[in-house]
PDB file of N, CA and C in Angstrom:
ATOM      1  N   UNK A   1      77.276 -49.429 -40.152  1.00  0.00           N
ATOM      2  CA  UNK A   1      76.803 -48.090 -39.857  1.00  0.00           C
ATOM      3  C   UNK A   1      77.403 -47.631 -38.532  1.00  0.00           C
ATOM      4  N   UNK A   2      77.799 -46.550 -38.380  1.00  0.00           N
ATOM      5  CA  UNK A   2      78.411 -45.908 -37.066  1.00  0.00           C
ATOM      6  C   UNK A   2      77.263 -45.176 -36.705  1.00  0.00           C
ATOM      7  N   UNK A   3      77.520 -44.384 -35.283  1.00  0.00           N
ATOM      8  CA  UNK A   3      76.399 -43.801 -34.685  1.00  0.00           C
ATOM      9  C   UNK A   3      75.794 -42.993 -34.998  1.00  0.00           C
ATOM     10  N   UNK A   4      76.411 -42.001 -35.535  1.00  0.00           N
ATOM     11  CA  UNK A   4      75.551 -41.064 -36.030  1.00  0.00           C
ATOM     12  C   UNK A   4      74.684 -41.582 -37.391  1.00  0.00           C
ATOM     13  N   UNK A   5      74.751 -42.228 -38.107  1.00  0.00           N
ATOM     14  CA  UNK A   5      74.155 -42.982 -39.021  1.00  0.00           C
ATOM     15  C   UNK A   5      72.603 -43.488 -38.854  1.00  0.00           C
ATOM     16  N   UNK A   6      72.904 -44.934 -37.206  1.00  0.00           N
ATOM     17  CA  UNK A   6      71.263 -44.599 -36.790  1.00  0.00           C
ATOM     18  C   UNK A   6      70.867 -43.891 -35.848  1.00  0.00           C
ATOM     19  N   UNK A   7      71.223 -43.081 -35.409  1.00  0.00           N
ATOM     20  CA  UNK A   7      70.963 -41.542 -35.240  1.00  0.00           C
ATOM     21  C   UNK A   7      70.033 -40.961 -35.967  1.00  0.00           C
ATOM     22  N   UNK A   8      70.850 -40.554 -37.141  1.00  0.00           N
ATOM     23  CA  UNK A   8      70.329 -40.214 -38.107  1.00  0.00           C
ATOM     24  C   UNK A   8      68.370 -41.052 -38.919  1.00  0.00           C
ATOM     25  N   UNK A   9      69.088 -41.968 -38.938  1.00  0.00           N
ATOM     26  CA  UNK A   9      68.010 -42.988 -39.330  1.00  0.00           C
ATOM     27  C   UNK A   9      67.179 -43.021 -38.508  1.00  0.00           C
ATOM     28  N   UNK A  10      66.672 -42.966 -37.093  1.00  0.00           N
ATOM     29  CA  UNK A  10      65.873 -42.857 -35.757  1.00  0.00           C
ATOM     30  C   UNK A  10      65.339 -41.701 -36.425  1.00  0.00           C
ATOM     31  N   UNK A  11      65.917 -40.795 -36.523  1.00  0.00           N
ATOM     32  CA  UNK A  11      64.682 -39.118 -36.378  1.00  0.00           C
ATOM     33  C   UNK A  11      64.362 -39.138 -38.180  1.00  0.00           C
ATOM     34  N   UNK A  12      64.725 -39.992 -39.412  1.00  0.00           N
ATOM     35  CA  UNK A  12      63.902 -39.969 -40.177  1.00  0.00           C
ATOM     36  C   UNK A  12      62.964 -40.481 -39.889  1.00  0.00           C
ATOM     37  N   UNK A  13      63.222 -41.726 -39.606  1.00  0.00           N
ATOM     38  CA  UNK A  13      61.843 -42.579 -39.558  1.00  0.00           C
ATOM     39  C   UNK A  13      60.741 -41.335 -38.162  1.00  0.00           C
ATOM     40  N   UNK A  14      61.201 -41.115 -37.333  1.00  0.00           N
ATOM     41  CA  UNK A  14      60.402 -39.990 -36.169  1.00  0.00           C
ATOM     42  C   UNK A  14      59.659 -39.180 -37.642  1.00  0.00           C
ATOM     43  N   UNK A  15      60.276 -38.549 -38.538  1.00  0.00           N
ATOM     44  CA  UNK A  15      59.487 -37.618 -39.104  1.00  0.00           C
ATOM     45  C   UNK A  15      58.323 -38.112 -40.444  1.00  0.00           C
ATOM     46  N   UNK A  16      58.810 -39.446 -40.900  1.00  0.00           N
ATOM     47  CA  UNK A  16      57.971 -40.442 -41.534  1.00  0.00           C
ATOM     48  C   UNK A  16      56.861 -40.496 -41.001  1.00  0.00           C
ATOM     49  N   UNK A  17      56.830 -40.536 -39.463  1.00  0.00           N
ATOM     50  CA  UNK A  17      55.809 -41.283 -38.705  1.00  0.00           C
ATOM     51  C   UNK A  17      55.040 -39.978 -37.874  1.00  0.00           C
ATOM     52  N   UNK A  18      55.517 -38.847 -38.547  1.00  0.00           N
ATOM     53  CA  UNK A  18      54.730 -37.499 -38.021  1.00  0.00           C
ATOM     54  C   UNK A  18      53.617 -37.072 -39.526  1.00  0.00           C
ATOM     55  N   UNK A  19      54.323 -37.256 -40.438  1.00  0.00           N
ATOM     56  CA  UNK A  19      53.968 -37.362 -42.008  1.00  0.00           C
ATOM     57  C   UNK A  19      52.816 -38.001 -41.980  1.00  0.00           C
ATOM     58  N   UNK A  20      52.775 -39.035 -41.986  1.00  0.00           N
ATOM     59  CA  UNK A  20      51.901 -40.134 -41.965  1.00  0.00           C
ATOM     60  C   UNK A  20      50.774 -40.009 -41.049  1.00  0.00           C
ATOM     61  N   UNK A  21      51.021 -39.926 -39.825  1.00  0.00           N
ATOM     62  CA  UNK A  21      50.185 -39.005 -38.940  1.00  0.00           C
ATOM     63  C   UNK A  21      49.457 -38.123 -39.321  1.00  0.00           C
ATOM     64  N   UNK A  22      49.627 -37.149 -39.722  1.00  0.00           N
ATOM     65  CA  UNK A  22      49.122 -35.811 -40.185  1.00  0.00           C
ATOM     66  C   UNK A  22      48.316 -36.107 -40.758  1.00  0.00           C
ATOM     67  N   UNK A  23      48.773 -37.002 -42.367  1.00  0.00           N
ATOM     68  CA  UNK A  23      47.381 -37.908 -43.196  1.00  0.00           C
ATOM     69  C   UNK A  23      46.751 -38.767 -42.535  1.00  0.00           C
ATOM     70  N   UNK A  24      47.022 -39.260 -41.594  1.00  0.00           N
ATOM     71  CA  UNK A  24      45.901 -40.141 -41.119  1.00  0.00           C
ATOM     72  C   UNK A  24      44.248 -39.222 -40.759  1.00  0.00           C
ATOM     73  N   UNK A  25      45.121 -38.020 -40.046  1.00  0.00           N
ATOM     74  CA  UNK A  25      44.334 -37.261 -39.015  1.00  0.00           C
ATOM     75  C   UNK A  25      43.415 -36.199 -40.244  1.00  0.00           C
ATOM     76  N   UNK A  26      43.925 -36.237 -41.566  1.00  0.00           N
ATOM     77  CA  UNK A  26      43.391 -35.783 -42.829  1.00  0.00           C
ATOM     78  C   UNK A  26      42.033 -36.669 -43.205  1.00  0.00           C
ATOM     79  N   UNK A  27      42.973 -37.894 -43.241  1.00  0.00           N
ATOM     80  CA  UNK A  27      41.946 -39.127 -43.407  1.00  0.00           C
ATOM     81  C   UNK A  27      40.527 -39.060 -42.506  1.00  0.00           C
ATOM     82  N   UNK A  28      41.076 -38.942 -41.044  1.00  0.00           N
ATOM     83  CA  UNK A  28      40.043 -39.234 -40.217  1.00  0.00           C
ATOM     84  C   UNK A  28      38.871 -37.800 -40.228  1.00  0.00           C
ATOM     85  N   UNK A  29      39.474 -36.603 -40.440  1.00  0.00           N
ATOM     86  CA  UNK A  29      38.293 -35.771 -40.617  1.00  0.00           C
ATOM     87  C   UNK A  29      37.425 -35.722 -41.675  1.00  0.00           C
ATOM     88  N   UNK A  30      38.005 -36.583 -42.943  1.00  0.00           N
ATOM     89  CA  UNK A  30      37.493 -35.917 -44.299  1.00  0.00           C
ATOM     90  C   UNK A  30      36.617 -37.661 -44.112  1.00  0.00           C
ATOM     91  N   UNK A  31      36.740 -38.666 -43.214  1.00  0.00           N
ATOM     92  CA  UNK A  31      36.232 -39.934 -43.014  1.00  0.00           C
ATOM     93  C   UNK A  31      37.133 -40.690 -44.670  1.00  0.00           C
ATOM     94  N   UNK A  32      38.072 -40.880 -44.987  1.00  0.00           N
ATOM     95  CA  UNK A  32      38.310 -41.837 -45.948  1.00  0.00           C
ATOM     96  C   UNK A  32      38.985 -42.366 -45.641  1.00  0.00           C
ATOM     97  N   UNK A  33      38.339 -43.944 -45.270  1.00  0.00           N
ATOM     98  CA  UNK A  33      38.753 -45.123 -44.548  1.00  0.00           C
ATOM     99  C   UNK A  33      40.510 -45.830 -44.917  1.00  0.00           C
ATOM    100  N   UNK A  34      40.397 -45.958 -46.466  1.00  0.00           N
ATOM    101  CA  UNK A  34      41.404 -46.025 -46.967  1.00  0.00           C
ATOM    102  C   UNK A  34      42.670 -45.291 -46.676  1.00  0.00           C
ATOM    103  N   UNK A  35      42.641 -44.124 -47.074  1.00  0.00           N
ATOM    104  CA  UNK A  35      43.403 -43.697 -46.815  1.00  0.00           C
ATOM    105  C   UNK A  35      43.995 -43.686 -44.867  1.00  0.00           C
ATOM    106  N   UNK A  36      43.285 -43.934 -44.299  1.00  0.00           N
ATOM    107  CA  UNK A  36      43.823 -43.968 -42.930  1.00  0.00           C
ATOM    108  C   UNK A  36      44.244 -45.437 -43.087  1.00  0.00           C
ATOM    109  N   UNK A  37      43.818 -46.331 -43.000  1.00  0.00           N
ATOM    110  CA  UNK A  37      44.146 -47.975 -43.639  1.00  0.00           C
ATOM    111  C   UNK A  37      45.554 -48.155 -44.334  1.00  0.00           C
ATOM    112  N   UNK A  38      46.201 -46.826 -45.377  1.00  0.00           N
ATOM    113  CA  UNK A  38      47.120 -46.663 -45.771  1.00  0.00           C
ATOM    114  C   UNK A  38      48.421 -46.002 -44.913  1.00  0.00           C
ATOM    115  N   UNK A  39      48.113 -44.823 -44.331  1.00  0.00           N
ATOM    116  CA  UNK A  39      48.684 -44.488 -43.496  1.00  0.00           C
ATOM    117  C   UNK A  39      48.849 -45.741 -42.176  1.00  0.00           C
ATOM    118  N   UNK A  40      48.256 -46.162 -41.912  1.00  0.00           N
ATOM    119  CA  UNK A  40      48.269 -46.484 -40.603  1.00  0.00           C
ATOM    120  C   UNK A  40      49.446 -47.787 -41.066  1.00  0.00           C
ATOM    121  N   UNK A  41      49.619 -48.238 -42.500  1.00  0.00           N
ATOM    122  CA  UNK A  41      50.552 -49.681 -42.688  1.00  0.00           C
ATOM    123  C   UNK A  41      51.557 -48.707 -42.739  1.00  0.00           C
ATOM    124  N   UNK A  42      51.902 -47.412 -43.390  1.00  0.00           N
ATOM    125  CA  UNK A  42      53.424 -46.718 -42.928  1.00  0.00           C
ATOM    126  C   UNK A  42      53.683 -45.872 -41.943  1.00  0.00           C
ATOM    127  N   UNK A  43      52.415 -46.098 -41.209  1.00  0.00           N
ATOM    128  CA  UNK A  43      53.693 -45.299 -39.657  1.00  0.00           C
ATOM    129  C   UNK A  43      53.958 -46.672 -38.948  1.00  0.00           C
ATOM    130  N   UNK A  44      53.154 -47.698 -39.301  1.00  0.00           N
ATOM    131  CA  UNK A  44      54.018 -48.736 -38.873  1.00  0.00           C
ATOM    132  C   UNK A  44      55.376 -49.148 -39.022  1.00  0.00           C
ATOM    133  N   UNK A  45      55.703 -48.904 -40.421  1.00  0.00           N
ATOM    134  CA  UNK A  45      56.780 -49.237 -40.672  1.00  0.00           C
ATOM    135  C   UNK A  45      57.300 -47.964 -40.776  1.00  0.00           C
ATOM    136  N   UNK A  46      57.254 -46.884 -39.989  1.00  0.00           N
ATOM    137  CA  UNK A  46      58.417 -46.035 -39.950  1.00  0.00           C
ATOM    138  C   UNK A  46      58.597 -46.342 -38.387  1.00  0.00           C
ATOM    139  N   UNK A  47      57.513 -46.501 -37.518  1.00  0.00           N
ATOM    140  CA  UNK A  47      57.965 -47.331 -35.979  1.00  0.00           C
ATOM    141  C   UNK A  47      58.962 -48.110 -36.182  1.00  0.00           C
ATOM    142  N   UNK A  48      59.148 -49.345 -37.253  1.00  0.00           N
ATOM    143  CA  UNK A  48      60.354 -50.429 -37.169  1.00  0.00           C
ATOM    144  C   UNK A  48      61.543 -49.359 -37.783  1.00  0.00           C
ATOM    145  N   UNK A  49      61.038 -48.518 -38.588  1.00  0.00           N
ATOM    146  CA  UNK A  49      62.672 -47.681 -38.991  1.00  0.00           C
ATOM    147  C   UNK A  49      63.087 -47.261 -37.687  1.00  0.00           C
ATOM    148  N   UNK A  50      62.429 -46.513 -36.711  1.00  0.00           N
ATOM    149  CA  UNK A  50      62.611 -46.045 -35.564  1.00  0.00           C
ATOM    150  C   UNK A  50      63.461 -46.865 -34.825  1.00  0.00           C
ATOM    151  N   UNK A  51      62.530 -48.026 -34.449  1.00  0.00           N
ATOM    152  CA  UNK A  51      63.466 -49.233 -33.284  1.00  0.00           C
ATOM    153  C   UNK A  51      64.518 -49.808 -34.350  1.00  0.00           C
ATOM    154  N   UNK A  52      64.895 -49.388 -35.469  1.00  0.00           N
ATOM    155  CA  UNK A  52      66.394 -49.802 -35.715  1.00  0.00           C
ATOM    156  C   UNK A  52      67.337 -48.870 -35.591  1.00  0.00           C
ATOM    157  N   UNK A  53      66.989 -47.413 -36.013  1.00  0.00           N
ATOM    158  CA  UNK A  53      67.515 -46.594 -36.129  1.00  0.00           C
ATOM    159  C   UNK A  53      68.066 -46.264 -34.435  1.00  0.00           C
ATOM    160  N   UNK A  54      67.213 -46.032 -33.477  1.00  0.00           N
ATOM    161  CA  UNK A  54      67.483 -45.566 -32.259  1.00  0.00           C
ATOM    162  C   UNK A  54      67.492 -47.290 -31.599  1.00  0.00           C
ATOM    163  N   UNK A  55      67.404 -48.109 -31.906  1.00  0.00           N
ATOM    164  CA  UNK A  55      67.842 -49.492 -31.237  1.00  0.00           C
ATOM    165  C   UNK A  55      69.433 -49.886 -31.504  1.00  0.00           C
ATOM    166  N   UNK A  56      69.509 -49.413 -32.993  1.00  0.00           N
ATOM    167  CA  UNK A  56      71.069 -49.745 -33.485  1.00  0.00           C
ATOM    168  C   UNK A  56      72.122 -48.975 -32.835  1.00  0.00           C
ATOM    169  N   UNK A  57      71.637 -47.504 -32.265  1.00  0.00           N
ATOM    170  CA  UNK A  57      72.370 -46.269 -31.770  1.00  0.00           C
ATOM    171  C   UNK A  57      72.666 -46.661 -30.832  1.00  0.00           C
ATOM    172  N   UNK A  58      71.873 -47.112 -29.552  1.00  0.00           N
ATOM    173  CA  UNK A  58      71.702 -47.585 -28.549  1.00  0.00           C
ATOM    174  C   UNK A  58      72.946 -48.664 -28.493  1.00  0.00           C
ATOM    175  N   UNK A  59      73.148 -49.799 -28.957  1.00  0.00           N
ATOM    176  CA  UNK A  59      73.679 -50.775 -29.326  1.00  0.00           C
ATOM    177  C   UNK A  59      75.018 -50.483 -29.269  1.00  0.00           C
ATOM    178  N   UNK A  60      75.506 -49.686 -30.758  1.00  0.00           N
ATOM    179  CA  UNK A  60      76.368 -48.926 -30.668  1.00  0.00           C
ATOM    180  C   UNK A  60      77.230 -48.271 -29.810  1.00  0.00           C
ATOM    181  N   UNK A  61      76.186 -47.612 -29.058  1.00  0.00           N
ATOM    182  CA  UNK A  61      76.708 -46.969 -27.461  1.00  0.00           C
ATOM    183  C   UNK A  61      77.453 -47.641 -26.748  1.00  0.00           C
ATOM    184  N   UNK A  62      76.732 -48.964 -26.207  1.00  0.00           N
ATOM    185  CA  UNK A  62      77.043 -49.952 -25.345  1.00  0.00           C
ATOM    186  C   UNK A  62      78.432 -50.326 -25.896  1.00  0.00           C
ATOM    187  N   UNK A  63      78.475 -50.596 -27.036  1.00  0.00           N
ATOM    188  CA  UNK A  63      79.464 -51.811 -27.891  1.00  0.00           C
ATOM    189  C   UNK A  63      81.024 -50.770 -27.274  1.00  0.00           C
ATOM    190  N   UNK A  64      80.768 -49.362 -27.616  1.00  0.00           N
ATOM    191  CA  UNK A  64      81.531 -48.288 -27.520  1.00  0.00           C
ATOM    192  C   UNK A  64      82.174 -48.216 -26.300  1.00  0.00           C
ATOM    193  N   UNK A  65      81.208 -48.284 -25.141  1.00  0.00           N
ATOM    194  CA  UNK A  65      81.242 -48.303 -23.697  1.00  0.00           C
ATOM    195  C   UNK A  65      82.271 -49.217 -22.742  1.00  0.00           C
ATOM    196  N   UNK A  66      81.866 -50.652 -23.547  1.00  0.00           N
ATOM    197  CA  UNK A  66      82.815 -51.953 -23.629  1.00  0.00           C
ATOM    198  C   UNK A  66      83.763 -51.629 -23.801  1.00  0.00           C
ATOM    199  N   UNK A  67      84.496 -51.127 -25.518  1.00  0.00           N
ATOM    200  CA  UNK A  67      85.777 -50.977 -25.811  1.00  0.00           C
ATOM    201  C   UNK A  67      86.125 -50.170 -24.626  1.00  0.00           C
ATOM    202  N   UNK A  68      85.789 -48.825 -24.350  1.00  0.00           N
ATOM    203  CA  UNK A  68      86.527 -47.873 -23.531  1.00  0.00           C
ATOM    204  C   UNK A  68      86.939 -48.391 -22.131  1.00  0.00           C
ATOM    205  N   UNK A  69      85.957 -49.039 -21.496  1.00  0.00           N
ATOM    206  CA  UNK A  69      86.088 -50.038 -20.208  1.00  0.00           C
ATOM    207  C   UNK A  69      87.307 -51.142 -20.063  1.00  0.00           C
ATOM    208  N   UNK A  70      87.378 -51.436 -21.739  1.00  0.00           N
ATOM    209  CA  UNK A  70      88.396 -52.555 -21.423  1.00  0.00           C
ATOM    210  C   UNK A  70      89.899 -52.462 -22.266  1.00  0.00           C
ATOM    211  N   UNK A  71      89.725 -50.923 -22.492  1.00  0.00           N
ATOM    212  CA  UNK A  71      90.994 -50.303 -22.913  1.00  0.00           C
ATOM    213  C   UNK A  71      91.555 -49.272 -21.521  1.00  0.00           C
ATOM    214  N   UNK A  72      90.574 -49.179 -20.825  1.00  0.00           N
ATOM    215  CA  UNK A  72      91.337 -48.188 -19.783  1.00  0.00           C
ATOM    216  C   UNK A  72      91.686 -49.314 -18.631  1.00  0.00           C
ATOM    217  N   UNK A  73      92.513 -48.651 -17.685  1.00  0.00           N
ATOM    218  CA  UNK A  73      93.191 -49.745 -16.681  1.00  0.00           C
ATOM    219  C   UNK A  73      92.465 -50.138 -15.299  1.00  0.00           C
TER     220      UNK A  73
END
């Protein structure tokens, strides 16, 4: 994957985990336990989409940073 890729992948998972949110906060007014219980196991795992998506970018950067450092004189 190149950068813009988890880039890309960082602000899905960001909007997964706004989604999910929203139902939780559905959940929590209407009180159905479950359903917040449900939500709450996928904004977890849109958090780990997150720290790959914007961890891999990150990464990327650096890796990028290197080449340019040790291609210039």
């Amino acid at each position: 994957m190149n950068i813009s890729q988890y880039f890309i992948l960082g602000w899905i998972g960001c909007g997964i985990f706004i989604l999910f949110a929203l139902i939780w906060l559905f959940g929590l007014i209407t009180s159905q336990s479950r359903l917040r219980f449900a939500c709450d196991f996928f904004m977890v795992g849109a958090l780990f989409i997150m720290l790959i998506g914007f961890g891999g970018r990150h990464k990327q950067v650096l890796l990028q940073e290197k080449r340019q450092a040790a291609i210039a004189p």
